[in-house]
C-alpha atoms as a PDB file:
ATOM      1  CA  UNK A   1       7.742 -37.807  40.961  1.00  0.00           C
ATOM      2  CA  UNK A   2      10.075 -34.737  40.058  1.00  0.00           C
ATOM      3  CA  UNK A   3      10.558 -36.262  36.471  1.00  0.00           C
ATOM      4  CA  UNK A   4       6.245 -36.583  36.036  1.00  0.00           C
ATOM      5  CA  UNK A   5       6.001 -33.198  37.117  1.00  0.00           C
ATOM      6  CA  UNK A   6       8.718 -32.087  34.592  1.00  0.00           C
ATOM      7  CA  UNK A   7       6.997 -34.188  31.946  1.00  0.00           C
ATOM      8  CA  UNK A   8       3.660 -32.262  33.093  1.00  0.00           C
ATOM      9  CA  UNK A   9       5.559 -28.471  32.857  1.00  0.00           C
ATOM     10  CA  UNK A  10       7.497 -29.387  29.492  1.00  0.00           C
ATOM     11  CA  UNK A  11       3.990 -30.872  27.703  1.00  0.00           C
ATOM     12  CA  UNK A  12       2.096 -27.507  28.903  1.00  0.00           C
ATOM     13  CA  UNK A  13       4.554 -25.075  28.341  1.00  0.00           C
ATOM     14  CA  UNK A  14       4.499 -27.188  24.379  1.00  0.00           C
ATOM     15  CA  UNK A  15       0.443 -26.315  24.754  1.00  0.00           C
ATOM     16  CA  UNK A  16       1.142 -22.876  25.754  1.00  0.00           C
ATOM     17  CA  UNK A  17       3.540 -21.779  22.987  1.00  0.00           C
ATOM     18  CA  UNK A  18       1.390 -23.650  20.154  1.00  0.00           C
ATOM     19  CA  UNK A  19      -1.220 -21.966  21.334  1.00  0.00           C
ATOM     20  CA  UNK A  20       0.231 -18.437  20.959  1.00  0.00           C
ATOM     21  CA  UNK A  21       1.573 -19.329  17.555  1.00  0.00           C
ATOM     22  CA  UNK A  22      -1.700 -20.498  16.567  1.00  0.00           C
ATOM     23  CA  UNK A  23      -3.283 -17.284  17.687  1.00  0.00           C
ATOM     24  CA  UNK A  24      -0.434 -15.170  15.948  1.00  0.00           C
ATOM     25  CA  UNK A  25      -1.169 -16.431  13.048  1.00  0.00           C
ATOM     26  CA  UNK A  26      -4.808 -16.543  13.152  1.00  0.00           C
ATOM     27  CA  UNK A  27      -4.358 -12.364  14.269  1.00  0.00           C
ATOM     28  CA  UNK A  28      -2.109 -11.895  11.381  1.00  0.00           C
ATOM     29  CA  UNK A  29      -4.456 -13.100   8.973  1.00  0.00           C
ATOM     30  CA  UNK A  30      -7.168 -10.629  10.074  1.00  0.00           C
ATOM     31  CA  UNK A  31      -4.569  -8.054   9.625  1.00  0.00           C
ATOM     32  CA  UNK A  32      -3.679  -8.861   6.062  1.00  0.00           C
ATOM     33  CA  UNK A  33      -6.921  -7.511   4.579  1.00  0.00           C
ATOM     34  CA  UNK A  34      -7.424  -4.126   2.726  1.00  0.00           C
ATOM     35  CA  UNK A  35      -8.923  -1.744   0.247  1.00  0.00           C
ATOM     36  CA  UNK A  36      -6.611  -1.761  -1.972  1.00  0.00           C
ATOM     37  CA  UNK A  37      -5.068  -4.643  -4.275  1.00  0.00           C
ATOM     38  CA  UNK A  38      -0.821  -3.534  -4.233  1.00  0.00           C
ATOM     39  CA  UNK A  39       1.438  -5.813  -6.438  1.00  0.00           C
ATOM     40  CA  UNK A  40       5.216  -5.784  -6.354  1.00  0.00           C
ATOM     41  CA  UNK A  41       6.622  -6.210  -8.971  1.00  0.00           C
ATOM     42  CA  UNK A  42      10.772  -6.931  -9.218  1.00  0.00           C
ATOM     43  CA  UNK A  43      12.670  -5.928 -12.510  1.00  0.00           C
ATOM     44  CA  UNK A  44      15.288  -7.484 -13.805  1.00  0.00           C
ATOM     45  CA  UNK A  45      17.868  -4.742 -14.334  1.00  0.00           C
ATOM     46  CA  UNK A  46      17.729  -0.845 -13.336  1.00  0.00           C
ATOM     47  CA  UNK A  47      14.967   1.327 -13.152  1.00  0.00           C
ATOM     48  CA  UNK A  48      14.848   5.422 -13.550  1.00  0.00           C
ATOM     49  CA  UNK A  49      11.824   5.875 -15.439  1.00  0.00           C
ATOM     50  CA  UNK A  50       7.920   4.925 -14.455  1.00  0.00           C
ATOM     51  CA  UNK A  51       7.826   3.908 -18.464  1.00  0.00           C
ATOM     52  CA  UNK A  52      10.598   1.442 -18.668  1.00  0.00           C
ATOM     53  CA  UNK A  53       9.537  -1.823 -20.683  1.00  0.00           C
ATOM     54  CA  UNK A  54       8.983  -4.625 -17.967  1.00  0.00           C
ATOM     55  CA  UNK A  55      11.045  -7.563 -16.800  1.00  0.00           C
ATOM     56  CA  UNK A  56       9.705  -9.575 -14.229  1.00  0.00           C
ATOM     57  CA  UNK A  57      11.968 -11.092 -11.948  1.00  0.00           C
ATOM     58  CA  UNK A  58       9.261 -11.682  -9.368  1.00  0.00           C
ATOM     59  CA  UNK A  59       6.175 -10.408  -8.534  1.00  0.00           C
ATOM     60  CA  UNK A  60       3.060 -10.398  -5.693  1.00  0.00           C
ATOM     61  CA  UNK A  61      -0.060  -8.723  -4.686  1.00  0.00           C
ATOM     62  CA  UNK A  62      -1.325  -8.539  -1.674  1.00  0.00           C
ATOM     63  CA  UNK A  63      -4.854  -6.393  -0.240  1.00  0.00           C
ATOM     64  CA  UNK A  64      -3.574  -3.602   1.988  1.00  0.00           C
ATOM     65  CA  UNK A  65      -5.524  -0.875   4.229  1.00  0.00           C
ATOM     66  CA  UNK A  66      -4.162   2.309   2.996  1.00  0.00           C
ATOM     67  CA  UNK A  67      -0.942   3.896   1.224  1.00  0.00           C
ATOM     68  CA  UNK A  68       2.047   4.428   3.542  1.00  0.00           C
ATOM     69  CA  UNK A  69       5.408   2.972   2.411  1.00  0.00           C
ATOM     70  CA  UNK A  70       8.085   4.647   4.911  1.00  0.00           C
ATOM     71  CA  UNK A  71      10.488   6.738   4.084  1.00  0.00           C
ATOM     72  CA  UNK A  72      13.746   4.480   3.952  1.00  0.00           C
ATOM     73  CA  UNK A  73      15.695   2.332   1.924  1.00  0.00           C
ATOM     74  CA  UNK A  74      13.368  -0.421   2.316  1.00  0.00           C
ATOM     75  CA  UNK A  75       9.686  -1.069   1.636  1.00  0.00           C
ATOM     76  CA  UNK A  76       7.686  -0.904   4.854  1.00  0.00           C
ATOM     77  CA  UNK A  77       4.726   0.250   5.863  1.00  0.00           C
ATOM     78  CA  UNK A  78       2.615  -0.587   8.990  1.00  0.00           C
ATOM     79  CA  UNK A  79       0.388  -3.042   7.842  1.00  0.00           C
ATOM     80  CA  UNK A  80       3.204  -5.574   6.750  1.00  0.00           C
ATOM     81  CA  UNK A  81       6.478  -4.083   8.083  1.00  0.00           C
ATOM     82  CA  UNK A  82       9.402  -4.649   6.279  1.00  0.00           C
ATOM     83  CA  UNK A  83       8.456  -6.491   2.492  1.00  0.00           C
ATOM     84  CA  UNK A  84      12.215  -7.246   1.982  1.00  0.00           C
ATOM     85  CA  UNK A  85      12.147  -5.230  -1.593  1.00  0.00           C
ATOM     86  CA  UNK A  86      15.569  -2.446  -1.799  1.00  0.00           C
ATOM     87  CA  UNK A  87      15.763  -1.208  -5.446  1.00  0.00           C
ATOM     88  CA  UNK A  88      14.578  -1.630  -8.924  1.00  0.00           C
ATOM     89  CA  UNK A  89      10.793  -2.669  -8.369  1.00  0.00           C
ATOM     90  CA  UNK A  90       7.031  -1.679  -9.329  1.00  0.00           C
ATOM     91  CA  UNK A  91       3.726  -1.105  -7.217  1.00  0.00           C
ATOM     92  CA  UNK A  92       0.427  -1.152  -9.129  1.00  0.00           C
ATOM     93  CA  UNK A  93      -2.536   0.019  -6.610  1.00  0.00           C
ATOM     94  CA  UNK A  94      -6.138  -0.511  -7.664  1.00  0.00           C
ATOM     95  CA  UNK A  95      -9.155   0.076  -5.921  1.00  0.00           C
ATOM     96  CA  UNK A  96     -12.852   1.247  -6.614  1.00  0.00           C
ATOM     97  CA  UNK A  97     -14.194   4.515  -4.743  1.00  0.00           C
ATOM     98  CA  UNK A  98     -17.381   5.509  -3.936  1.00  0.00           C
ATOM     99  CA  UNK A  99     -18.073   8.809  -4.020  1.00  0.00           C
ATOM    100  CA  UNK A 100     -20.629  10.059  -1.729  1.00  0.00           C
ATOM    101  CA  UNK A 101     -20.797  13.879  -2.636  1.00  0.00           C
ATOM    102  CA  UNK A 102     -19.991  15.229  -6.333  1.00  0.00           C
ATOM    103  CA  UNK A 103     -16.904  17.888  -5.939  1.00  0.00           C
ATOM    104  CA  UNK A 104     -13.331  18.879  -6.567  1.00  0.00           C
ATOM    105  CA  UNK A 105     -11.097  16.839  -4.318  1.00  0.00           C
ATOM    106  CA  UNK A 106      -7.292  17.007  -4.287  1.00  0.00           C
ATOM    107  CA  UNK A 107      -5.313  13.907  -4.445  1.00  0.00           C
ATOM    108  CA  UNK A 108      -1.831  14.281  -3.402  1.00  0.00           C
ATOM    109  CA  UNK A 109       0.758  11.848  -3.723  1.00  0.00           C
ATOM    110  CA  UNK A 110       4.351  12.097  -2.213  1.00  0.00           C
ATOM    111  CA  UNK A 111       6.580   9.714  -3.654  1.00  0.00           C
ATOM    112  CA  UNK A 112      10.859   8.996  -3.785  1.00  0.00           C
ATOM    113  CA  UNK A 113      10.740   8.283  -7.102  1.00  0.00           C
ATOM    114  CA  UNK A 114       8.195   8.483  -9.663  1.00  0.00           C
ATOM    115  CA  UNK A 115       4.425   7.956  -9.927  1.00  0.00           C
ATOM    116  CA  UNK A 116       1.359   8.110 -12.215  1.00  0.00           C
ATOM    117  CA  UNK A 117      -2.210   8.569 -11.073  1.00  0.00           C
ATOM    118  CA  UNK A 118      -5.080   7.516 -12.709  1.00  0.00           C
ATOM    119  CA  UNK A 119      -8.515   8.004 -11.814  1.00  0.00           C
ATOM    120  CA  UNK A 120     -10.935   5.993 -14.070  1.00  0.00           C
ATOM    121  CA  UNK A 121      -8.604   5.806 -16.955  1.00  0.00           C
ATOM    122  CA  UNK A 122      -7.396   9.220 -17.034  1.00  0.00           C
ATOM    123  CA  UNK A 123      -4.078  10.258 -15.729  1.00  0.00           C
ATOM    124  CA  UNK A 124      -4.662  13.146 -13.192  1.00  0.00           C
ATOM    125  CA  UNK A 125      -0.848  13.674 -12.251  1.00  0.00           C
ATOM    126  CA  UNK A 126       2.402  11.883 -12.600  1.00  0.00           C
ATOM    127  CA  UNK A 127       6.465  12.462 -12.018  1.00  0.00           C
ATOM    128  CA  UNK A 128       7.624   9.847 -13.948  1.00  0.00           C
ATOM    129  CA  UNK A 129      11.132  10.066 -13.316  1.00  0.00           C
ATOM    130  CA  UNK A 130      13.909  10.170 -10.577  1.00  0.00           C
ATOM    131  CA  UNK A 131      12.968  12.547  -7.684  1.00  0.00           C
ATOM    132  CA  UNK A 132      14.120  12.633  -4.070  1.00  0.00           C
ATOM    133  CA  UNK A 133      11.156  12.654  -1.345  1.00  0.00           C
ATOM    134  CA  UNK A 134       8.363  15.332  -2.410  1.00  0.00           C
ATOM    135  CA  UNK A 135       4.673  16.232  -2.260  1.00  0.00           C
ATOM    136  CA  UNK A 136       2.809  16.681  -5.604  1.00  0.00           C
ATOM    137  CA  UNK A 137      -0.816  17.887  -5.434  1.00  0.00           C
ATOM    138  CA  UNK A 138      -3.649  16.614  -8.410  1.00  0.00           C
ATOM    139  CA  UNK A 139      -6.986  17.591  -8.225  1.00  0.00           C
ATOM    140  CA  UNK A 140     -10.009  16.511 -10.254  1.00  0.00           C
ATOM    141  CA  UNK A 141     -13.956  16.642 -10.152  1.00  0.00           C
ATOM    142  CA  UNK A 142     -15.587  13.713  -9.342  1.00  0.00           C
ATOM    143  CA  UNK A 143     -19.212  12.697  -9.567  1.00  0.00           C
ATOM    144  CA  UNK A 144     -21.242  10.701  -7.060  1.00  0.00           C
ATOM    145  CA  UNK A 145     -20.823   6.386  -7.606  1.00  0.00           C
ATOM    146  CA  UNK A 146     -18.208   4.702  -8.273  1.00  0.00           C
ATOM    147  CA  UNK A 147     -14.727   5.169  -9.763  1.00  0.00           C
ATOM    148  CA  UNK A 148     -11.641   3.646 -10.350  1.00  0.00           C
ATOM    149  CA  UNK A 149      -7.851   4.610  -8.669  1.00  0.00           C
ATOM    150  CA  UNK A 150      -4.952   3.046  -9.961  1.00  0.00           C
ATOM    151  CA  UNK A 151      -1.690   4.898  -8.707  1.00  0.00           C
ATOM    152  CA  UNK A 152       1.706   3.291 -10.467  1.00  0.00           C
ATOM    153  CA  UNK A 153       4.799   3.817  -8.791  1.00  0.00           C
ATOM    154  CA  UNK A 154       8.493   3.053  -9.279  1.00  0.00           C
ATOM    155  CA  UNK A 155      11.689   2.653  -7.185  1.00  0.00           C
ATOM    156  CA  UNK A 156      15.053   3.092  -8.614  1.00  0.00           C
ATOM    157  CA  UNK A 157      18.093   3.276  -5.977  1.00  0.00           C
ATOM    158  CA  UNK A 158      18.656   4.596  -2.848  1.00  0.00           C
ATOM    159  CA  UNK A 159      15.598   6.042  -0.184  1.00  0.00           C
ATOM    160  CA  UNK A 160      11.971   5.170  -1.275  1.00  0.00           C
ATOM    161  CA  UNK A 161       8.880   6.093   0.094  1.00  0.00           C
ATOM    162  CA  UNK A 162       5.259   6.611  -0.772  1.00  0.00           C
ATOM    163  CA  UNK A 163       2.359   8.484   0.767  1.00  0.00           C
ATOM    164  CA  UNK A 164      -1.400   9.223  -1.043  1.00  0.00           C
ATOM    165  CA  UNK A 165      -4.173  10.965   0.695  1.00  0.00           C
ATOM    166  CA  UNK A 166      -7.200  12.815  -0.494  1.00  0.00           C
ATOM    167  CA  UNK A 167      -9.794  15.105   0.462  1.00  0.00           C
ATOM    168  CA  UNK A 168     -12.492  17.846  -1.052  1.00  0.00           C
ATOM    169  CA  UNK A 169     -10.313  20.795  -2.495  1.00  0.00           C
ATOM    170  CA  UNK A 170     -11.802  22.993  -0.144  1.00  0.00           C
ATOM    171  CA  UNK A 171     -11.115  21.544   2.989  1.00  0.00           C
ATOM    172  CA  UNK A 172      -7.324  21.521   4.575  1.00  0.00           C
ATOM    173  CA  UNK A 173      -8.557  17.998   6.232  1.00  0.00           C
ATOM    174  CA  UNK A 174      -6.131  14.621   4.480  1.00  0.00           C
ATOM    175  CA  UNK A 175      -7.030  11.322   4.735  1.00  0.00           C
ATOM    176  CA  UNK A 176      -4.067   8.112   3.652  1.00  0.00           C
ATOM    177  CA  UNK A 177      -5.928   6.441   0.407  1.00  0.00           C
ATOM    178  CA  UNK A 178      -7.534   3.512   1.557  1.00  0.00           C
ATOM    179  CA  UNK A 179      -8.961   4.929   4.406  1.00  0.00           C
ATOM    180  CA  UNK A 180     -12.958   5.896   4.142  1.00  0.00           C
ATOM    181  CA  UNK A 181     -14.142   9.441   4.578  1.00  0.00           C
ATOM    182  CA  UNK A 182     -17.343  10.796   4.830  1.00  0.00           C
ATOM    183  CA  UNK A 183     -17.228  11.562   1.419  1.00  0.00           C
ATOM    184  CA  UNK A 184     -15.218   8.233  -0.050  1.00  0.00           C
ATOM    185  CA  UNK A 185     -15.330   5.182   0.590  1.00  0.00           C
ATOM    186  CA  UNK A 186     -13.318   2.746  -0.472  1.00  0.00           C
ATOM    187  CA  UNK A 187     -14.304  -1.114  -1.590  1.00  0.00           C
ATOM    188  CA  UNK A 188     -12.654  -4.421  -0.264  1.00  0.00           C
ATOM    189  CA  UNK A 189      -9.871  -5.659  -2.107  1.00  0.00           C
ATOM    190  CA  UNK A 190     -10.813  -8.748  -3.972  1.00  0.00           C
ATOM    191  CA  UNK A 191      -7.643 -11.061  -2.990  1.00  0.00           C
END
């Protein structure tokens, strides 16, 4: 009898946990969705400059909600958590905007170490080289519909991180790229 019931308590406690792991994953997969299409890309070989000649050594995309890499020496941010990636690497982030109310909006991008944006093919503001953690503000008229964001950024050595919001020039209110605004929205990432 005491060996049926242990039978009984092992086979549902095996129900229980494949259950959970089931739903984990299942939950996980609703949380890897986004605006924006990131890829990684790992170079072979040291990186100081945004404009070094690429060498692969691995790469991935992935969608992701918004654009908020930690500062640390590791890249992070709270959609994914820790991506594993320490030095000498890439992100290219694309997504389309719409653009609800023609204005001047300020896009500010704080980075450790450099970055270029682009808004529909034309470079709005970039640091292409080495910098420790700081802010660096870019504004530009947009009309209403649709445009393009592409923001390039690299990691040399040492502490990384990575922060874009946006707003209307006049207002003091920020909002992380990715997330949608009364005045922006931002279209699924196409995986």
């Amino acid at each position: 009898m005491k060996s049926e019931r242990k039978a009984e308590w092992i086979f549902v406690t095996f129900v229980v946990v494949l259950g959970a792991l089931i739903l984990m994953k299942t939950v996980r997969l609703n949380w890897y969705d986004g605006n924006l299409q990131v890829t990684i890309v790992q170079q072979k070989g040291s990186l100081s400059y945004l404009d070094v000649p690429r060498n692969a050594s691995d790469s991935r995309t992935m969608p992701m909600k918004r654009i908020d890499f930690y500062q640390g020496r590791m890249l992070e941010n709270s959609q994914y958590g820790k991506l594993g990636y320490t030095s000498n690497f890439f992100l290219d982030i694309k997504t389309d905007m719409l653009v609800a109310k023609p204005a001047l909006y300020r896009f500010d991008v704080s980075s450790d170490d450099g970055f270029r944006l682009k808004i529909d093919g034309k470079t709005i503001c970039e640091h292409p080289g080495d910098r420790p953690f700081a802010a660096t503000r870019c504004t530009t008229v947009l009309s209403k519909g649709k445009h393009r964001y592409e923001l390039g950024y690299f990691q040399g050595g040492g502490p990384m991180g990575l922060k874009a919001t946006y707003g209307e020039a006049s207002s003091q209110h920020r909002f992380v790229v990715g997330e949608d605004s009364s005045t922006i929205t931002f279209e699924k990432s196409q995986k």
